[in-house]
Protein backbone atom coordinates (compact mmCIF):
# COMPACT_ATOMS: atom_id res chain seq x y z
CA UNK A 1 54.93 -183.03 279.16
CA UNK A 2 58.83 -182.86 279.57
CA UNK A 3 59.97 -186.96 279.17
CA UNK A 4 61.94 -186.22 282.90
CA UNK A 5 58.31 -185.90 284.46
CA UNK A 6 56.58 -189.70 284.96
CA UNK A 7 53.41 -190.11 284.53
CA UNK A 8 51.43 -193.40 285.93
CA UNK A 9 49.92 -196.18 283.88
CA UNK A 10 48.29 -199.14 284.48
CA UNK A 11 49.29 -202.74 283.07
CA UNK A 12 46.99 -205.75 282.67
CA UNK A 13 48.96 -209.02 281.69
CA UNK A 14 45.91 -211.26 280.03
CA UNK A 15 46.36 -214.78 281.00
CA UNK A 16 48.72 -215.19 283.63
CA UNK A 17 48.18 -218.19 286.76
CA UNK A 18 44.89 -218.57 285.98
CA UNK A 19 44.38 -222.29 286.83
CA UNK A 20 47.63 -223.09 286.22
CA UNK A 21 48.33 -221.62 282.93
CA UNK A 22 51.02 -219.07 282.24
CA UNK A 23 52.85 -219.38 285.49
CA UNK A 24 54.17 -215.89 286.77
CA UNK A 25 55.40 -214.78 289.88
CA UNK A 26 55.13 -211.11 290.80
CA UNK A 27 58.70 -210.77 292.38
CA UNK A 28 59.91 -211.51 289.04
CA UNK A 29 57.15 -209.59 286.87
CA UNK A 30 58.13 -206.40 289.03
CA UNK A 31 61.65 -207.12 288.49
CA UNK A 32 61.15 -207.44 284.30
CA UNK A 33 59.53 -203.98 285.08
CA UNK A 34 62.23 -202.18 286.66
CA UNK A 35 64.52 -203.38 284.37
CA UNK A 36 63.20 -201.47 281.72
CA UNK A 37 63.79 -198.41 283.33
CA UNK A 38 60.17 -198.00 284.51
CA UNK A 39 59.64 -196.68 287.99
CA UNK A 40 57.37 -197.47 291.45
CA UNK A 41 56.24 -200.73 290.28
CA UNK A 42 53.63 -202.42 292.20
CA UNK A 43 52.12 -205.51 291.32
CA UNK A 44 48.79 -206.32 292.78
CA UNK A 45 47.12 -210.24 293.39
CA UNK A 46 48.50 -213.00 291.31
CA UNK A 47 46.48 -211.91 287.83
CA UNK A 48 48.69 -209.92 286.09
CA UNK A 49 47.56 -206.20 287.60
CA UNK A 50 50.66 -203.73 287.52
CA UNK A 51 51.35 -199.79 288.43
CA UNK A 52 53.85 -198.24 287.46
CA UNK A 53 55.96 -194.96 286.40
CA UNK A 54 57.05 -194.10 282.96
CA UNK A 55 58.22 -190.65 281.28
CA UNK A 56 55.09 -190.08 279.27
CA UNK A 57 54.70 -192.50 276.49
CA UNK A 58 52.13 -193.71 274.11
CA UNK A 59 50.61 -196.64 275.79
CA UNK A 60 50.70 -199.02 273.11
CA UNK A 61 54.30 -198.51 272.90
CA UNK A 62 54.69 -199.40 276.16
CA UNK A 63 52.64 -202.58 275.93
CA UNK A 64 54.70 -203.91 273.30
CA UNK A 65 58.14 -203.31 275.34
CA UNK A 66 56.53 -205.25 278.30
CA UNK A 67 55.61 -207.75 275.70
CA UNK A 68 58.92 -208.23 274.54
CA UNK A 69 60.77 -208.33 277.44
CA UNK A 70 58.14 -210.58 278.75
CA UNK A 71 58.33 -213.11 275.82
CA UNK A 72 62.32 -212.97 276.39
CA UNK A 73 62.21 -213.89 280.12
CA UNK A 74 59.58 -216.32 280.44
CA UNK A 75 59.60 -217.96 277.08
CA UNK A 76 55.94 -216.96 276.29
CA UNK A 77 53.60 -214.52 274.74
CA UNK A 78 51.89 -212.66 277.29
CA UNK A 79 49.36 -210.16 276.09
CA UNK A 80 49.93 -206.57 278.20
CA UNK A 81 47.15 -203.63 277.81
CA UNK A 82 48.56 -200.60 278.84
CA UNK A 83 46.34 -197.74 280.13
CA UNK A 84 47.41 -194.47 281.71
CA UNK A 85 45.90 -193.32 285.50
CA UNK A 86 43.69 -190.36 283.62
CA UNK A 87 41.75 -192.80 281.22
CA UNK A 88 41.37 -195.30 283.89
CA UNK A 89 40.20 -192.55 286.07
CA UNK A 90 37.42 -191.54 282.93
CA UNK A 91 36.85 -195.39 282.57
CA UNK A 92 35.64 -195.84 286.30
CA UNK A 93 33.56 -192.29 286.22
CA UNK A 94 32.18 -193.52 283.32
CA UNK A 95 30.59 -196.76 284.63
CA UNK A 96 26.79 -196.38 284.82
CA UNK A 97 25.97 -199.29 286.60
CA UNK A 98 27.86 -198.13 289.62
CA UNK A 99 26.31 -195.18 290.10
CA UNK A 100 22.94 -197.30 290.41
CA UNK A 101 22.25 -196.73 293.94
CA UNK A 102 20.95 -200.46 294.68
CA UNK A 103 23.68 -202.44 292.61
CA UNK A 104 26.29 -204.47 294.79
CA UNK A 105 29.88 -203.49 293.68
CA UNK A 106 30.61 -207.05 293.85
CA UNK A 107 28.70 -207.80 290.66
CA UNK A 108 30.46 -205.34 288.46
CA UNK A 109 33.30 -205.83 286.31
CA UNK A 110 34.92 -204.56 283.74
CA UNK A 111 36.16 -206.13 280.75
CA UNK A 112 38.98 -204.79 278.44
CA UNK A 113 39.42 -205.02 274.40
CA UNK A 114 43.14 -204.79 273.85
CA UNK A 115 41.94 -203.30 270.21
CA UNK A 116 38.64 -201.81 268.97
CA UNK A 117 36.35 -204.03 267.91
CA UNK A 118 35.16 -203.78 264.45
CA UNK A 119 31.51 -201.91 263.88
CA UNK A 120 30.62 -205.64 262.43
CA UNK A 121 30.97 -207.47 266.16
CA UNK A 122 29.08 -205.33 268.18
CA UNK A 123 26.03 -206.70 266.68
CA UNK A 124 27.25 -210.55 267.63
CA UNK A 125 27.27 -208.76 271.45
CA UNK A 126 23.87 -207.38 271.13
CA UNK A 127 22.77 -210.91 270.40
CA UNK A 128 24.07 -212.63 273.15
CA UNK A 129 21.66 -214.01 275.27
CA UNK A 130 22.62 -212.39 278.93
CA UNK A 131 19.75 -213.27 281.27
CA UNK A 132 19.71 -210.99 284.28
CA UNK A 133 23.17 -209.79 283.00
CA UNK A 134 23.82 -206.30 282.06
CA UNK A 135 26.56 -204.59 279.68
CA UNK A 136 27.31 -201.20 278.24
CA UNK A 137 30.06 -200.31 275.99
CA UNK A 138 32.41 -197.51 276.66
CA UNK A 139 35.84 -196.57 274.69
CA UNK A 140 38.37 -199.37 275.39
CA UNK A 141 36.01 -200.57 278.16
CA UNK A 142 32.56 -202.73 278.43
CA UNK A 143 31.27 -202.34 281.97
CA UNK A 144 29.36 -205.26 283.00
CA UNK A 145 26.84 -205.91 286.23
CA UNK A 146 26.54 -209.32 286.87
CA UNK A 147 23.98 -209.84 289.17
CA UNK A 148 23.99 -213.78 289.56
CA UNK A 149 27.64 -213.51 289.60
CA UNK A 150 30.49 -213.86 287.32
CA UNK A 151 30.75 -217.20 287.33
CA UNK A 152 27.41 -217.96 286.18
CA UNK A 153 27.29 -214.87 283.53
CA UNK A 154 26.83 -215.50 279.72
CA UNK A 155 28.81 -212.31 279.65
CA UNK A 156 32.23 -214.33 280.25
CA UNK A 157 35.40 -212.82 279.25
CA UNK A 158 35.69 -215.70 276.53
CA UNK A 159 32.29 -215.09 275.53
CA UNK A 160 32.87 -211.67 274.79
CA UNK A 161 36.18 -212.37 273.33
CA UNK A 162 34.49 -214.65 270.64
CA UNK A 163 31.68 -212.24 270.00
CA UNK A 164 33.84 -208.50 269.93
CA UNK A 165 36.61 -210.91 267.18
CA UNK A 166 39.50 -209.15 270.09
CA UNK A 167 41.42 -210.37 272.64
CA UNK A 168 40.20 -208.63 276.22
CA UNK A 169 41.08 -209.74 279.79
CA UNK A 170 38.34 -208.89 282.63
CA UNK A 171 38.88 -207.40 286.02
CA UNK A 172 36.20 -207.53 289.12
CA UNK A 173 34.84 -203.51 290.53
CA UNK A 174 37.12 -204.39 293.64
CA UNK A 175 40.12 -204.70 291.43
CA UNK A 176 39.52 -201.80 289.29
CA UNK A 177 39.20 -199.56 292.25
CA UNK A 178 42.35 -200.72 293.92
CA UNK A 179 44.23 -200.46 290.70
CA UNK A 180 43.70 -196.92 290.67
CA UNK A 181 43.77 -196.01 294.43
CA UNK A 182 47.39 -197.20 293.62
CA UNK A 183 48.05 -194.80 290.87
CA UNK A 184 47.23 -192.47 293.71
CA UNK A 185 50.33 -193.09 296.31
């Protein structure tokens, strides 16, 4: 793809205002955006959820620019996954527990490893006691069904996090789905 033609990616920030912590506002996320040169940014809720334009680019690349700039602006490390619109398309095609006809999308989420984790871990995940709770692995995704609710999963981002040895941030169905009917405008 020539660099002048953009192609769409989406941005998860891991971290940010969640009860407190990490204090961003998306004015001035957006703005630390633009100003590296990337194009029709749109932030969505407080979370750390971005689309934007980019000449095509390997996404870790582009994570570690945001990072950067990030870490320069608001004096902190702020973890950034970047994914572009045609794996996150794959990644939502790809959940089986949506395609359940009787599962509520409101007890689906999906969480995000911002590396593989090693062969080693995924035998720590198996273990994990989940109780109604559901998970299946996917590349650079584990789709989760929560039935009880998030809140009350053993599946919690954390939990995974200590399990997988990664870092990962999670995102709700809703969120997932709005994230890429953006990429779509």
């Amino acid at each position: 793809m020539p660099a002048d033609i953009t192609a769409t990616y989406i941005a998860l920030l891991r971290g940010i205002n969640v009860g407190g912590h990490k204090p961003v506002k998306m004015a001035a996320l957006a703005a630390s955006f633009e100003a590296l040169g990337l194009e029709r940014v749109r932030t969505y809720l407080q979370s750390g959820n971005v689309v934007f334009g980019a000449p095509s680019s390997a996404p870790a690349r582009l994570a570690e620019r945001i990072e950067e700039r990030l870490g320069r602006e608001l004096g902190q490390a702020i973890a950034v996954l970047v994914k572009p619109e045609r794996a996150w398309k794959a990644m939502l095609e790809g959940n089986p527990f949506a395609a359940e006809p009787a599962t509520d999308p409101a007890t689906l989420h999906v969480t995000f490893p911002f590396a593989p984790p090693p062969r080693s871990a995924l035998a720590k995940l198996a273990a994990l006691k989940q109780g109604g709770d559901r998970y299946a692995l996917a590349e650079g995704a584990i789709y989760l069904h929560c039935p009880g609710g998030y809140g009350r999963s053993k599946l919690s981002n954390t939990i995974l996090e200590r399990a997988l040895g990664v870092a990962a941030t999670t995102r709700n169905w809703r969120t997932v789905n709005e994230l890429y009917r953006l990429t779509q405008e």
